[in-house]
Every structure is written in structure tokens, then in C-alpha cells.
Protein backbone atom coordinates (compact mmCIF):
# COMPACT_ATOMS: atom_id res chain seq x y z
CA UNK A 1 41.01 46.50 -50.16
CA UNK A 2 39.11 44.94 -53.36
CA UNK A 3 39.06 46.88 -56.44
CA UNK A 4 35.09 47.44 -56.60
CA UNK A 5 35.84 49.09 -53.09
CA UNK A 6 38.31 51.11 -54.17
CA UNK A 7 36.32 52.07 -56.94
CA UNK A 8 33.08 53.21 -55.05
CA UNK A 9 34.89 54.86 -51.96
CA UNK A 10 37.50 56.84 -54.17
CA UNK A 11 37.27 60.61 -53.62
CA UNK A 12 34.07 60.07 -52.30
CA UNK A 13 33.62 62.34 -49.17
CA UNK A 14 33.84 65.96 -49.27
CA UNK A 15 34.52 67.46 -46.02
CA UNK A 16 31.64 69.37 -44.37
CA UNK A 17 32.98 70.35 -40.97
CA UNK A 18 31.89 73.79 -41.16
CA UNK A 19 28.50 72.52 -41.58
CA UNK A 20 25.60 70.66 -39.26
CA UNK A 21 25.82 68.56 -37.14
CA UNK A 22 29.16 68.97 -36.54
CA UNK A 23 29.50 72.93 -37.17
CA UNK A 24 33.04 73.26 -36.20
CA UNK A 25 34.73 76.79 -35.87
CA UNK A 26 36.58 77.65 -39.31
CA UNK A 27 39.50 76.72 -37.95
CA UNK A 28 39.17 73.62 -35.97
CA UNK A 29 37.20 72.33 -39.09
CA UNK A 30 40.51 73.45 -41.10
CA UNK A 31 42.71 71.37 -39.12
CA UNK A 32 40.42 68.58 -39.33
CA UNK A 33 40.07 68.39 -42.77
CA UNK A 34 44.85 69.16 -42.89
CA UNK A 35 45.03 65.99 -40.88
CA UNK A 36 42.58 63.82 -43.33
CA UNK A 37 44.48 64.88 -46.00
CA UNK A 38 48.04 63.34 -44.44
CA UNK A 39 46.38 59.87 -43.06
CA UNK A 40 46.45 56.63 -44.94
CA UNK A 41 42.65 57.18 -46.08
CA UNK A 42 43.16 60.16 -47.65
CA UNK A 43 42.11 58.42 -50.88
CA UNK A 44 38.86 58.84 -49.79
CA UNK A 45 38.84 61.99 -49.42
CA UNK A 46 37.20 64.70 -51.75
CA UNK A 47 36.80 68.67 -51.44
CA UNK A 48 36.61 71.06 -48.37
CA UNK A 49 33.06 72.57 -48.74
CA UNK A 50 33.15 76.16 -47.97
CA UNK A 51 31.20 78.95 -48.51
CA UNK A 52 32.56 81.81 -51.20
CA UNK A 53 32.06 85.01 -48.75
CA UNK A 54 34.34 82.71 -46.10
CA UNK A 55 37.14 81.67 -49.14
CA UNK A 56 39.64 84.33 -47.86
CA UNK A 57 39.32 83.68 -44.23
CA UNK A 58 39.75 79.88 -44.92
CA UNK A 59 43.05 80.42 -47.31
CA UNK A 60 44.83 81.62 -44.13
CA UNK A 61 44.18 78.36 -42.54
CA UNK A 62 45.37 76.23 -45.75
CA UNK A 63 48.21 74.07 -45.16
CA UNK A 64 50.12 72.08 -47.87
CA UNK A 65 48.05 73.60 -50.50
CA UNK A 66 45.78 74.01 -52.59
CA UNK A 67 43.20 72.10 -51.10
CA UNK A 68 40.71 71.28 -53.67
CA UNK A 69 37.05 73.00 -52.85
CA UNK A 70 33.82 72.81 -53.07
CA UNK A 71 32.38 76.81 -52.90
CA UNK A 72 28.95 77.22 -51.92
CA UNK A 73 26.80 80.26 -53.79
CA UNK A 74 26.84 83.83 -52.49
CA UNK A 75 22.92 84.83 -51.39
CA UNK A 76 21.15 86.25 -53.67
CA UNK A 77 20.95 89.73 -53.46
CA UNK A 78 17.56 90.56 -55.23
CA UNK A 79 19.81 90.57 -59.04
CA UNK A 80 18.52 87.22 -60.06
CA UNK A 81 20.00 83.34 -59.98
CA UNK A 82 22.54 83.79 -62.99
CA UNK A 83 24.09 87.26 -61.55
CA UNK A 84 24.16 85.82 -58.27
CA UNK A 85 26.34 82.66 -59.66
CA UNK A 86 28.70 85.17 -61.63
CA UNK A 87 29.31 86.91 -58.56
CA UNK A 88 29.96 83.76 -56.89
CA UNK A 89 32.48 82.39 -59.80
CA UNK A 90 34.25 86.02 -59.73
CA UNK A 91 34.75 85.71 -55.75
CA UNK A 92 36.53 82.68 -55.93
CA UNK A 93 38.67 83.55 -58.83
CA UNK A 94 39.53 86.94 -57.14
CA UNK A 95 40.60 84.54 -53.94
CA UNK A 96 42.69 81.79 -56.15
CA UNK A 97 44.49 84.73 -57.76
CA UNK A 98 45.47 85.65 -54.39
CA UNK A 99 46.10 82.35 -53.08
CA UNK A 100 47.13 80.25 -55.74
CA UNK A 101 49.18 78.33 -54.00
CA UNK A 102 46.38 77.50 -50.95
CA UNK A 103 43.29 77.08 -52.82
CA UNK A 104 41.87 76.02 -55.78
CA UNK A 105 37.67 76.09 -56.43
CA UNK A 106 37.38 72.85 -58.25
CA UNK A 107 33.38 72.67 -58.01
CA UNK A 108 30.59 74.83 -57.11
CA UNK A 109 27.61 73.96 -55.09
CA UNK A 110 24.39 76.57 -56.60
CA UNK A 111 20.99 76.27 -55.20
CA UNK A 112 18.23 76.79 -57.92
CA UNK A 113 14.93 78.01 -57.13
CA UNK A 114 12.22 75.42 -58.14
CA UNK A 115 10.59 78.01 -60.75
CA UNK A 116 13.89 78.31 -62.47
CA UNK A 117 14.35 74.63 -62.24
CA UNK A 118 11.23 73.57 -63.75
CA UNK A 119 11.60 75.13 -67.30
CA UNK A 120 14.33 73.29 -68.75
CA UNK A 121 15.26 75.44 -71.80
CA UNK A 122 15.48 78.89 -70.03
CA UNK A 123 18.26 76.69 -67.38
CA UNK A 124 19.81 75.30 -69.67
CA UNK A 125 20.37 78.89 -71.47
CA UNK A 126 21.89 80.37 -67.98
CA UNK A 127 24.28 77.53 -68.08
CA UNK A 128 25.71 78.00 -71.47
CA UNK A 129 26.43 81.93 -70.36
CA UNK A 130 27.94 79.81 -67.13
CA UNK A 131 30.55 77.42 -69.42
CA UNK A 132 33.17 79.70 -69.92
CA UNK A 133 33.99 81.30 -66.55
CA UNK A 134 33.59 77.53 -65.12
CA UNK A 135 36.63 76.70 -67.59
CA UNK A 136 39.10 78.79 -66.08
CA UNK A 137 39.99 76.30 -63.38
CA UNK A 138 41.77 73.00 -64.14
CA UNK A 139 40.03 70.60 -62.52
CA UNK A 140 38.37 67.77 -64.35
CA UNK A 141 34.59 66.55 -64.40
CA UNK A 142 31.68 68.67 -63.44
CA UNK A 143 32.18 72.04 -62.29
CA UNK A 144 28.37 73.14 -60.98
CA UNK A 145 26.51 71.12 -59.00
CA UNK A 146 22.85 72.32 -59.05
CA UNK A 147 20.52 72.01 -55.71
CA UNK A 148 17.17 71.01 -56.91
CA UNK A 149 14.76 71.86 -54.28
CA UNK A 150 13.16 68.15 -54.88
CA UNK A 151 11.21 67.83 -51.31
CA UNK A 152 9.58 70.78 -52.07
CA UNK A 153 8.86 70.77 -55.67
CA UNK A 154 9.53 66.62 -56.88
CA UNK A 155 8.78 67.99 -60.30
CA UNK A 156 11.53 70.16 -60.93
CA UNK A 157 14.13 66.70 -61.00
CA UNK A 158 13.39 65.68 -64.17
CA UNK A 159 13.48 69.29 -66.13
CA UNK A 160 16.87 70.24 -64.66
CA UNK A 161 18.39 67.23 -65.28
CA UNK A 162 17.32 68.03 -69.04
CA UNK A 163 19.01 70.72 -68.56
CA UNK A 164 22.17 70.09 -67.18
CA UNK A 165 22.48 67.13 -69.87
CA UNK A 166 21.55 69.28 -72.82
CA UNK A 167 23.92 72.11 -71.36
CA UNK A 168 27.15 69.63 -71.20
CA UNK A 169 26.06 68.63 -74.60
CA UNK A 170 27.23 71.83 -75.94
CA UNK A 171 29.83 72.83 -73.39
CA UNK A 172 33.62 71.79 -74.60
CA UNK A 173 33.62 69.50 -71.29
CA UNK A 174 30.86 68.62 -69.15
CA UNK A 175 30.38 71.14 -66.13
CA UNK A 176 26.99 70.88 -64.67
CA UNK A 177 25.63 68.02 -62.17
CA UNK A 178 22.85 67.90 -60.02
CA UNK A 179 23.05 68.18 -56.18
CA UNK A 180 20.46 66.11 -54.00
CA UNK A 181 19.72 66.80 -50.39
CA UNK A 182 19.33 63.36 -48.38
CA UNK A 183 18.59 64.64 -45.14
CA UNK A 184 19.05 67.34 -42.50
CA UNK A 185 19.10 68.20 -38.87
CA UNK A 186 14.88 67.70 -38.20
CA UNK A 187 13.07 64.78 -39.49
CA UNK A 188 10.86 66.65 -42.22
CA UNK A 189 14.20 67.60 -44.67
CA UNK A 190 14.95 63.94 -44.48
CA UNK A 191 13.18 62.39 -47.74
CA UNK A 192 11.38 58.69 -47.43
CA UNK A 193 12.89 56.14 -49.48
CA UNK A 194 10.35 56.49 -52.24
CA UNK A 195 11.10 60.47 -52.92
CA UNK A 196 14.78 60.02 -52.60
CA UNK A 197 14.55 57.01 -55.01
CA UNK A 198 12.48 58.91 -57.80
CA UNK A 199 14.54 61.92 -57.69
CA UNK A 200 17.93 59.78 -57.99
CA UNK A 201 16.26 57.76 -60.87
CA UNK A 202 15.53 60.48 -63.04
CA UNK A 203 18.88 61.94 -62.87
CA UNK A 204 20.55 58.76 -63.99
CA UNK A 205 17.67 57.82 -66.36
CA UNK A 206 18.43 61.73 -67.99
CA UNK A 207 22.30 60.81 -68.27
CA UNK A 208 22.64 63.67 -65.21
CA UNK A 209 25.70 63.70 -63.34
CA UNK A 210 24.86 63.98 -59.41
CA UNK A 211 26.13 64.77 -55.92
CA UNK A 212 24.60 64.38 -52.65
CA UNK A 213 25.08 66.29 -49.33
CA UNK A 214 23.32 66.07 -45.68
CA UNK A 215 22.46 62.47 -43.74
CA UNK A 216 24.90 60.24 -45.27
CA UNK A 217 27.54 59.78 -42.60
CA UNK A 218 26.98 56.23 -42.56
CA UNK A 219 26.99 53.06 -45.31
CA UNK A 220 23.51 51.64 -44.55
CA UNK A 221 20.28 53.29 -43.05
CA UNK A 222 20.07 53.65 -39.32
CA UNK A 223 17.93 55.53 -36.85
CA UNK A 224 18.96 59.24 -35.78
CA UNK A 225 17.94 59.69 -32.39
CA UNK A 226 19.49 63.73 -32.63
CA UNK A 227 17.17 64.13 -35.65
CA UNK A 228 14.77 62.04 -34.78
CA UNK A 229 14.22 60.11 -38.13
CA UNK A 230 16.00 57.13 -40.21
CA UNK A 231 18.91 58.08 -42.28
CA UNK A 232 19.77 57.31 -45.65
CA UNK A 233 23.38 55.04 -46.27
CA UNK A 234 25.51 55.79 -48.64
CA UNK A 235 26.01 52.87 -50.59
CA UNK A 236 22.55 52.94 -51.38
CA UNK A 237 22.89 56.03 -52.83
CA UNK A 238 25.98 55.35 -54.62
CA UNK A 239 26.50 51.59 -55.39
CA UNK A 240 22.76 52.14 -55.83
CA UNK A 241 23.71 54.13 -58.95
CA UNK A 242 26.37 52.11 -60.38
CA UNK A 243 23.51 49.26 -60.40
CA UNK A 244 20.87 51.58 -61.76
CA UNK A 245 22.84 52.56 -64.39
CA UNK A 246 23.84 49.28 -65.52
CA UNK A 247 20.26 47.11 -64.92
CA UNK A 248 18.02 49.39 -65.71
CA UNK A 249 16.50 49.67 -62.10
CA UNK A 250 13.35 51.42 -61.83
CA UNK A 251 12.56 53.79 -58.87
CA UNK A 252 11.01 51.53 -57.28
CA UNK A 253 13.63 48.72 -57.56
CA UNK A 254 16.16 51.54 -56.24
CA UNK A 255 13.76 51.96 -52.98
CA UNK A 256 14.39 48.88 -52.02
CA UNK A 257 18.22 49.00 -51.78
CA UNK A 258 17.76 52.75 -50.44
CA UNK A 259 15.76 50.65 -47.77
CA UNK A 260 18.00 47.54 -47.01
CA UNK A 261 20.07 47.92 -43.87
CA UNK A 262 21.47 44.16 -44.11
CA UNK A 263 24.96 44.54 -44.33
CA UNK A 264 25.21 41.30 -45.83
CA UNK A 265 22.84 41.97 -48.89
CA UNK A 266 26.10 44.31 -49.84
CA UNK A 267 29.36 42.56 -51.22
CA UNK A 268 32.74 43.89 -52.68
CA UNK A 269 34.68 40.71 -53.15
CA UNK A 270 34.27 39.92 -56.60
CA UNK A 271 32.99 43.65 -58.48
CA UNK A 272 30.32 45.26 -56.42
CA UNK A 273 27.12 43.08 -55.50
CA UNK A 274 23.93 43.83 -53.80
CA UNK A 275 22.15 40.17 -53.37
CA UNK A 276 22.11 39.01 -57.06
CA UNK A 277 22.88 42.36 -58.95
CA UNK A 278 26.22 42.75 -59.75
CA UNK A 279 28.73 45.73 -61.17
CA UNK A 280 32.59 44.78 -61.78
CA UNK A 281 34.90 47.51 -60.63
CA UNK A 282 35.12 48.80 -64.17
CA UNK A 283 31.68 49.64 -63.75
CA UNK A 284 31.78 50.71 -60.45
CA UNK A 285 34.59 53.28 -61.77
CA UNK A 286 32.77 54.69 -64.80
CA UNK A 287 29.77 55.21 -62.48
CA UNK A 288 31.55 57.48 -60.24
CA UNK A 289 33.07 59.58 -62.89
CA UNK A 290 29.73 59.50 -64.88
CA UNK A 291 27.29 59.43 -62.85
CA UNK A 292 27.45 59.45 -58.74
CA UNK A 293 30.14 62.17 -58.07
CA UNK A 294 30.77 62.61 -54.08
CA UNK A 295 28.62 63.67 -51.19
CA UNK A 296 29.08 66.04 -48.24
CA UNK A 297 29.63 65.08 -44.88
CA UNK A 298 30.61 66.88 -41.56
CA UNK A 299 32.37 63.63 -40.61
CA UNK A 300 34.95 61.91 -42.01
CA UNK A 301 35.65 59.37 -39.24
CA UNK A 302 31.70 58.02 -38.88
CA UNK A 303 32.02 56.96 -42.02
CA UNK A 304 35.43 55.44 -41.97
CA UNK A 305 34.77 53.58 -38.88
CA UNK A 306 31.47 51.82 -40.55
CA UNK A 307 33.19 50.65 -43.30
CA UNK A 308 36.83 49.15 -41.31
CA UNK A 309 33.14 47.37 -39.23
CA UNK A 310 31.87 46.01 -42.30
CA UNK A 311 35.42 44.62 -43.33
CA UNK A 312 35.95 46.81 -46.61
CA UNK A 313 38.50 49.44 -45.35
């Protein structure tokens, strides 16, 4: 294990069992995620994502706890995005004070409707109200990680991640990222390299912290004959950003390593290289914390068993 791999694959998957294509029971995906957390690659391990009306059902599963989790947003029941997020906050707090000892709701995952999205000031208004109830757990970096709708509506990127930048500004610690959807279950939620690219850049051009979720169960693109289209990797997506950030990469320039499915255009042996762009492990590091946060994934394994293939595990 090099140190620019350690760096990029630290804490980097949350577990997504509950979700597809895996969609395990509540409790099979429980055990699952128990026996990642006791094998030697637990280091790479992030949150168990789980949805806040299921918190209480899930605590009676915990083992060893608290498990660190990622709480997906209540629906919205007609009283608007911000109430809806309260309500959301207040359910897992009214779990942890129950369970204090088996969970612990270190990050929220909030979808934002593209209208709400698009006017940066009014979003960045409903996440100063958001600061202080996001401060009541302990757990360090972003707290909120906001679903921009970006297939749909590519112009609402740029606006909340003015948002979310300006809101951390004025928060005591930064709590808000962005959350980007690389792919799905049919081929027309899986964005071309281009979209994905764009939508990535302007996050890290705004100085917006980001997570990803959906397609990214393996390091380099490949075709996905269940969904029918070609996947995203995930070190595109991440060592992608630790490059982006440091060269200046424009979205274009970011395409084309979203795009590369060489394994040997990749490198971790001295700092993390893709053909002649480099980023020491320093770099690597401060991306991760800074910039590319985690991503979901209802496997664990997949991605484990590509990277002990490509000799960096």
C-alpha cells in the first residue's frame, strides 16, 4: 500500500446495501456492512447510508456501535424543502438520543429541487437557519450533502455550489457539500462524460465540497450489461479531483480522464499520477478532506476486488 493510495481510498465508500442494485433486506445489508467494519479493509470504509424514517429499525441491528451514518431526507410532505430537512435533522436526533451507543448521524444526504437550487442567495439563506441543528453531532467535515438534480437542470450546479461555499463561509465549521448522481439502474440517469465532467468542474472551480452516489462500483469505466450503458470509475471521479484542483483542469480536460479506461494511464507509486499529471499524497489527502468526500455504493467487495486486480490494495 503506497501513501497516495492510502490517501485516495481512505474512508472512501459508504455502504449502500439497502439500495439498487443490490437492495438487500435491512438486515442482511446490516450484517454486511458489521462484517466490513471487522475486516482488514475497513479503512476504506465510510458511512452506512440509511434512510431517517428506517433509523430506528436499523439501530436494532447495530453491532459494536455507533456506526457512523449517512441519513437520507424524509419526503416532503407538501411543508416546503427547509421544514422537510428540520424534520429530517429532528428524526435522527430523537433516534441517537435513544441509541447513543448504536448510532450516530454523521452526514445527511438532502435532495434539492432544481428551482430552489438555482437561486443561490435564497439557498444559501435556508442553510444558515440549517448550521446550528447540523452542529449538534460531533463528527468532523461536512454535515449536508445537497443532491443537485444536474441531469435534469445542468444549470442549477454552479448556483448551489455558490451557495454551499458562501453558507460554510459564515457557518463556525463547514457543513454543506454537494451530492452528484453518476448513474443509476437504466441507461438515461447515467450522465455522458461531458455532463458529469461540467457538473464536477464547477463544484471544485466554486471551492464546493462534493460526494457522489450511484454507478461507481468500479475504478475505471466499463460496460453495464444489467443497465445497459457504460459506467463511470471512480478514480476518475476522485483522483480526477485531486488533479483538477491542483492543475487547473478544465471540463473538458476532466472528460477525458472520466473517459480513460487504461488502467495503466493511472499510477500510485510515487504520489498519484494519471499519464503526466501528478498529485503527491499530501495532495491527494487535502483533496479528500476538501474537496472529493466519499461516494455510495451497494457493494463493497466489487470495488475491493478491482483494486487488489490493479495491484493497489
Amino acid at each position: 500500500m503506497t501513501p497516495a493510495a492510502h490517501a485516495l481510498l481512505d474512508g472512501l465508500i459508504d455502504y449502500a446495501g439497502l439500495f439498487p442494485p443490490a437492495a438487500l433486506a435491512l438486515d442482511a445489508s446490516a450484517d454486511a456492512y458489521a462484517g466490513h467494519r471487522r475486516s482488514p479493509d475497513a479503512w476504506m470504509l465510510g458511512r452506512f447510508i440509511v434512510p431517517a424514517g428506517r433509523l430506528g429499525e436499523l439501530a436494532d441491528h447495530v453491532d459494536e456501535g455507533p456506526w457512523p451514518l449517512s441519513v437520507l431526507g424524509l419526503p416532503d410532505e407538501g411543508d416546503g424543502w427547509l421544514e422537510t430537512a428540520r424534520r429530517t435533522l429532528d428524526a435522527a436526533r430523537e433516534v441517537e438520543k435513544v441509541h447513543p451507543d448504536r448510532v450516530r448521524a454523521d452526514r445527511f444526504e438532502l435532495k434539492v429541487p432544481a428551482e430552489i437550487a438555482r437561486d443561490a442567495d435564497a439557498l444559501a439563506g435556508m442553510l444558515g437557519d440549517l448550521d446550528a441543528a447540523l452542529l449538534n453531532g460531533g463528527a468532523t467535515g461536512p454535515r449536508a450533502a445537497l443532491e443537485v438534480p444536474f441531469l435534469d437542470a445542468p444549470d442549477a450546479v454552479a448556483p448551489a455550489a455558490q451557495a454551499v461555499v458562501d453558507a460554510n463561509g459564515r457557518a463556525e465549521r463547514p457543513a454543506f457539500a454537494l451530492k452528484l448522481r453518476c448513474g443509476g439502474v437504466t441507461p438515461d440517469l447515467v450522465p455522458d462524460v461531458e455532463t458529469l465532467a461540467r457538473a464536477l468542474s464547477e463544484a471544485v472551480r466554486a471551492g464546493a465540497p462534493f460526494k457522489a452516489t450511484a454507478g461507481l462500483h468500479h475504478p475505471l469505466p466499463n460496460d453495464d450489461e444489467a443497465v445497459g450503458a457504460r459506467m463511470h470509475g471512480f478514480l476518475g471521479v476522485f483522483g480526477g479531483a485531486a488533479l483538477a484542483r491542483l492543475h487547473g483542469l478544465r471540463p473538458d480536460d476532466w472528460a477525458e480522464i472520466l473517459a480513460d479506461d487504461d488502467p495503466g494511464s493511472w499510477s500510485v507509486e510515487d504520489g498519484l499520477r494519471w499519464r503526466s499529471l501528478r498529485a503527491t499524497a499530501a495532495e491527494v489527502a487535502d483533496a479528500r478532506t476538501q474537496s472529493a468526500l466519499s461516494f455510495g455504493s451497494c457493494s463493497f467487495d466489487e470495488p475491493l476486488d478491482d483494486l487488489r486486480a490493479l495491484g493497489w490494495l
